[in-house]
Protein backbone atom coordinates (compact mmCIF):
# COMPACT_ATOMS: atom_id res chain seq x y z
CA UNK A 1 -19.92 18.36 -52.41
CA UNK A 2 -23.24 16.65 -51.44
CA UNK A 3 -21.43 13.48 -51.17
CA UNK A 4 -18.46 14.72 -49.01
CA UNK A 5 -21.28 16.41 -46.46
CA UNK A 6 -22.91 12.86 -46.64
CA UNK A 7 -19.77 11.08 -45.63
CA UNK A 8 -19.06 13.19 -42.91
CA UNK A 9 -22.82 12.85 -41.50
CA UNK A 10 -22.39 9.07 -41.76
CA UNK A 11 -19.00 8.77 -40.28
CA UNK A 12 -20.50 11.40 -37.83
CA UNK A 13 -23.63 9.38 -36.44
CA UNK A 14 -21.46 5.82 -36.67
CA UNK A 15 -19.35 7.48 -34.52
CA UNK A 16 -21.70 9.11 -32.06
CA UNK A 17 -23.23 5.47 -31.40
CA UNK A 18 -20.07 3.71 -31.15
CA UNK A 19 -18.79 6.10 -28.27
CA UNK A 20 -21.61 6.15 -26.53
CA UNK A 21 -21.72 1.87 -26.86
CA UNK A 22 -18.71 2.15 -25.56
CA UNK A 23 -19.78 4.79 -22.71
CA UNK A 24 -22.20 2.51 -22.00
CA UNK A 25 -19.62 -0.81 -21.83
CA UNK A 26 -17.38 1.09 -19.52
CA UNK A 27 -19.78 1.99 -16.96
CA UNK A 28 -21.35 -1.54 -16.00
CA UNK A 29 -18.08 -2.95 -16.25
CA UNK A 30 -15.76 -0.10 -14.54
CA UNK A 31 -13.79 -1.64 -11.40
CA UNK A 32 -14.19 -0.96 -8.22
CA UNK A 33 -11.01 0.01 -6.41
CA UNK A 34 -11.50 0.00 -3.15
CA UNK A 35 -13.31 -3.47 -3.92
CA UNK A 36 -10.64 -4.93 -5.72
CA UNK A 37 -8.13 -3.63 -3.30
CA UNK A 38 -9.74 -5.19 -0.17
CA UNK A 39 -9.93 -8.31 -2.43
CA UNK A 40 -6.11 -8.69 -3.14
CA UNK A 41 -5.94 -7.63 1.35
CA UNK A 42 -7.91 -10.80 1.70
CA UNK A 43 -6.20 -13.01 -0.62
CA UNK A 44 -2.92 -11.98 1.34
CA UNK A 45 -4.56 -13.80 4.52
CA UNK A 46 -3.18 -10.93 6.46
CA UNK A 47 -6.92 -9.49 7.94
CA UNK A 48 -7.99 -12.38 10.15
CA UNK A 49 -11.02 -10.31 11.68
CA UNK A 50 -15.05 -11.34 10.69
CA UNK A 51 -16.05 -8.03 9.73
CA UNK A 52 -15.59 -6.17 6.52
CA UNK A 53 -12.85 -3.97 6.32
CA UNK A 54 -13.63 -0.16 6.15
CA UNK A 55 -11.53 2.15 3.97
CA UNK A 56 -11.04 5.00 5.86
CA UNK A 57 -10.07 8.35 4.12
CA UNK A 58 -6.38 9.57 3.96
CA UNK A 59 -7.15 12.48 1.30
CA UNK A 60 -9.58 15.01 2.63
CA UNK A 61 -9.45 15.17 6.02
CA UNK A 62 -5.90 15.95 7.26
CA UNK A 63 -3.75 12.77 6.91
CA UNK A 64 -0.85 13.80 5.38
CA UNK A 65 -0.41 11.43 2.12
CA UNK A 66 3.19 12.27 1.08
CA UNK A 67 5.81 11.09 3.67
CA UNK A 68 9.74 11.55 3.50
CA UNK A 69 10.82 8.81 1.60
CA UNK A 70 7.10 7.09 1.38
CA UNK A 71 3.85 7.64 0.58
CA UNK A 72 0.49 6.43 2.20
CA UNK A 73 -1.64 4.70 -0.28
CA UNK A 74 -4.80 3.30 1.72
CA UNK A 75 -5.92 2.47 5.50
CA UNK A 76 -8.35 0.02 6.23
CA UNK A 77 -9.75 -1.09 9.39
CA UNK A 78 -11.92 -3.77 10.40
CA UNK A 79 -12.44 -5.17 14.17
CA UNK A 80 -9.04 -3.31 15.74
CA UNK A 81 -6.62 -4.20 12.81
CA UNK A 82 -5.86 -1.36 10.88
CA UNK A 83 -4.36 -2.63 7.42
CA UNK A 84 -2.12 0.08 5.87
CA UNK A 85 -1.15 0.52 2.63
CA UNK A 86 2.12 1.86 1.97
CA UNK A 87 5.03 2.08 -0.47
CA UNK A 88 8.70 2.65 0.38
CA UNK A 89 11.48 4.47 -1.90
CA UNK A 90 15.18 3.96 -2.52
CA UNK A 91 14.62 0.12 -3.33
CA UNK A 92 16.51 -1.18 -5.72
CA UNK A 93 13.45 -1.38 -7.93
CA UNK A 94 11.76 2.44 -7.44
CA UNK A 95 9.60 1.60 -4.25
CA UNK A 96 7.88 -1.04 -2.77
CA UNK A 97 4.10 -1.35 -1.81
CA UNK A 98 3.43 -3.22 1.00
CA UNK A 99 0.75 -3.80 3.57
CA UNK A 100 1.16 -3.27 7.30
CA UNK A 101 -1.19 -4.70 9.91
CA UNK A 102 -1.24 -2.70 12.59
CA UNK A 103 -2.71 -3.98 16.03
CA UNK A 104 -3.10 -2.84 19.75
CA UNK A 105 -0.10 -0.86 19.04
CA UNK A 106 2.39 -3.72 17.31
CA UNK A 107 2.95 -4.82 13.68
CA UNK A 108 1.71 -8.11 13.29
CA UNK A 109 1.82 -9.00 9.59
CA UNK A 110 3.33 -7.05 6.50
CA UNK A 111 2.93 -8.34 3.23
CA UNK A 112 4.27 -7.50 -0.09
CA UNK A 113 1.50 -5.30 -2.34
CA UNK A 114 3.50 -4.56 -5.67
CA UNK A 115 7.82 -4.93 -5.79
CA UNK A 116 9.83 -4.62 -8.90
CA UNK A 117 12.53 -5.99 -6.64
CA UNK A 118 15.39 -9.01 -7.96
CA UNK A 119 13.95 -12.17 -7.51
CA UNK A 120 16.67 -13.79 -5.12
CA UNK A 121 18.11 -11.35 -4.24
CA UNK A 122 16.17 -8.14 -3.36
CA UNK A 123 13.28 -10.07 -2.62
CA UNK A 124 15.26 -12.22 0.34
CA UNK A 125 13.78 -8.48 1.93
CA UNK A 126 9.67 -9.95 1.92
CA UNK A 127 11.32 -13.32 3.93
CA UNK A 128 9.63 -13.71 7.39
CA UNK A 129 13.36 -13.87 8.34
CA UNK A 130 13.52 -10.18 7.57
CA UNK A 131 10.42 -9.07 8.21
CA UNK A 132 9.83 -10.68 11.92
CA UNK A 133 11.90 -8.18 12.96
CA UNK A 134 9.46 -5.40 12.92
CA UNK A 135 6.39 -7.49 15.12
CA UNK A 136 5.34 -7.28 18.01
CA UNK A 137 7.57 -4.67 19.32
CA UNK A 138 5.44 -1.19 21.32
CA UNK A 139 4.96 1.43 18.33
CA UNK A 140 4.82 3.76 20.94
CA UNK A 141 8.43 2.95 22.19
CA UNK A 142 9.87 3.22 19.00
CA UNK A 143 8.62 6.23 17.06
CA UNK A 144 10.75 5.26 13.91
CA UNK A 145 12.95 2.15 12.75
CA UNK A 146 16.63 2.46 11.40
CA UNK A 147 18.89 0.03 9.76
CA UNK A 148 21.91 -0.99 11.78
CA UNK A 149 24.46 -3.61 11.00
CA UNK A 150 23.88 -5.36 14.34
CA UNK A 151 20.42 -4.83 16.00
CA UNK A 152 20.82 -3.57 19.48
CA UNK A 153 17.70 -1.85 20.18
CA UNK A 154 14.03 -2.76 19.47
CA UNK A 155 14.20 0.01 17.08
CA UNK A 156 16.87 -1.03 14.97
CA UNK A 157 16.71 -3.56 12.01
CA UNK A 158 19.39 -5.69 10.84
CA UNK A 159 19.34 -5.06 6.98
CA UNK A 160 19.61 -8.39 4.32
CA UNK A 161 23.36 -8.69 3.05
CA UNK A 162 23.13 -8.26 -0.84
CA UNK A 163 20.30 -6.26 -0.63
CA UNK A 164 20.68 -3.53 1.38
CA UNK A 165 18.82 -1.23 -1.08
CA UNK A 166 15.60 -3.50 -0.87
CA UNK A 167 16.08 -3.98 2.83
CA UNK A 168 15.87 -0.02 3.31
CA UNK A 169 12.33 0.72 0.90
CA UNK A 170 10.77 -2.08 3.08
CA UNK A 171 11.92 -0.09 6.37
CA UNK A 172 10.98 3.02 4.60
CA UNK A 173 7.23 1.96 3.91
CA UNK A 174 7.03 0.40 7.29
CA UNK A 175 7.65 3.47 9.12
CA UNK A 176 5.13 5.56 6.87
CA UNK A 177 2.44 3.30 8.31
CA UNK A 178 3.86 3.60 11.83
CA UNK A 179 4.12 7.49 11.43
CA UNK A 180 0.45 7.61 10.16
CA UNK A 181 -0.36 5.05 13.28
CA UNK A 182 1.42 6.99 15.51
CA UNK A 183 -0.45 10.31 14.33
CA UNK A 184 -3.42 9.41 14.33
CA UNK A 185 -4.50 6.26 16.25
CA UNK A 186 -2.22 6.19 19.17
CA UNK A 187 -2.42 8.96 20.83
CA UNK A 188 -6.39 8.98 20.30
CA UNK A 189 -6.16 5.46 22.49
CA UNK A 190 -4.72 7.09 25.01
């Protein structure tokens, strides 16, 4: 009996200092999110201003997180380009994060955050070809895109033959960052 109260006393201290080594471990290496976030913006190259980018909160303080077929991840902003952070459903993969740059009322850049998307096919969808579409056109004018077979209006975007389904969770993730945009930067410009 004395040696079975032993063991456990033995086995309990080793353990005590091993989880608390480990506590220890874990807290001067834990990641920074918003750090390594704002890291993987910049490698993108699509912030081009001098000052750091701000993360500016989308939880607590009445932005609406959940969207229709979207969900807002993250806005930054940093000298007049907001950077939003955005994922799309009804890919072909699940949905697709991307990052919108948002400026004096026009996309400018998206980029591609995280895709599960074909390579070669459902990615054709992240090709400037696509994606040119949606710059440079007056947020303000167009409230929300939609996918048509042949673009007529500024709103409407010409999907990518063979991949429809990616075409459509890009559009989807672009206009959660123009509805966030729209609610909450635009019409405090004006």
């Amino acid at each position: 009996m004395k040696d079975i109260i032993k063991t456990i006393l033995v086995l309990s201290i080793i353990a005590l200092i091993a989880g608390g080594m480990l506590g220890i471990v874990s807290h001067f290496t834990q990641i920074d999110e918003n750090a390594a976030l704002a890291a993987k913006i910049e490698k993108t190259g699509i912030y081009t201003g001098t000052t750091p980018l701000e993360r500016l909160s989308v939880g607590g303080d009445g932005f609406s997180q959940s969207y229709t077929k979207g969900f807002l991840k993250n806005v930054f902003l940093g000298d007049n380009q907001y950077i939003i952070h955005c994922s799309g459903e009804e890919a072909y993969g699940g949905s697709i994060e991307l990052l919108v740059k948002i400026q004096d009322k026009k996309i400018t850049k998206i980029a591609v955050y995280y895709s599960e998307e074909t390579p070669g096919v459902g990615t054709k969808a992240f090709a400037d070809a696509y994606l040119s579409q949606f710059y440079n056109k007056d947020l303000t004018d167009i409230q929300k895109y939609i996918i048509s077979k042949k673009s007529l209006e500024d709103k409407e975007i010409v999907a990518i033959s063979g991949a429809t389904k990616s075409s459509k969770g890009v559009l989807n993730a672009v206009n959660v960052a123009v509805d966030w945009y729209l609610s909450h930067v635009a019409e405090v410009a004006e």
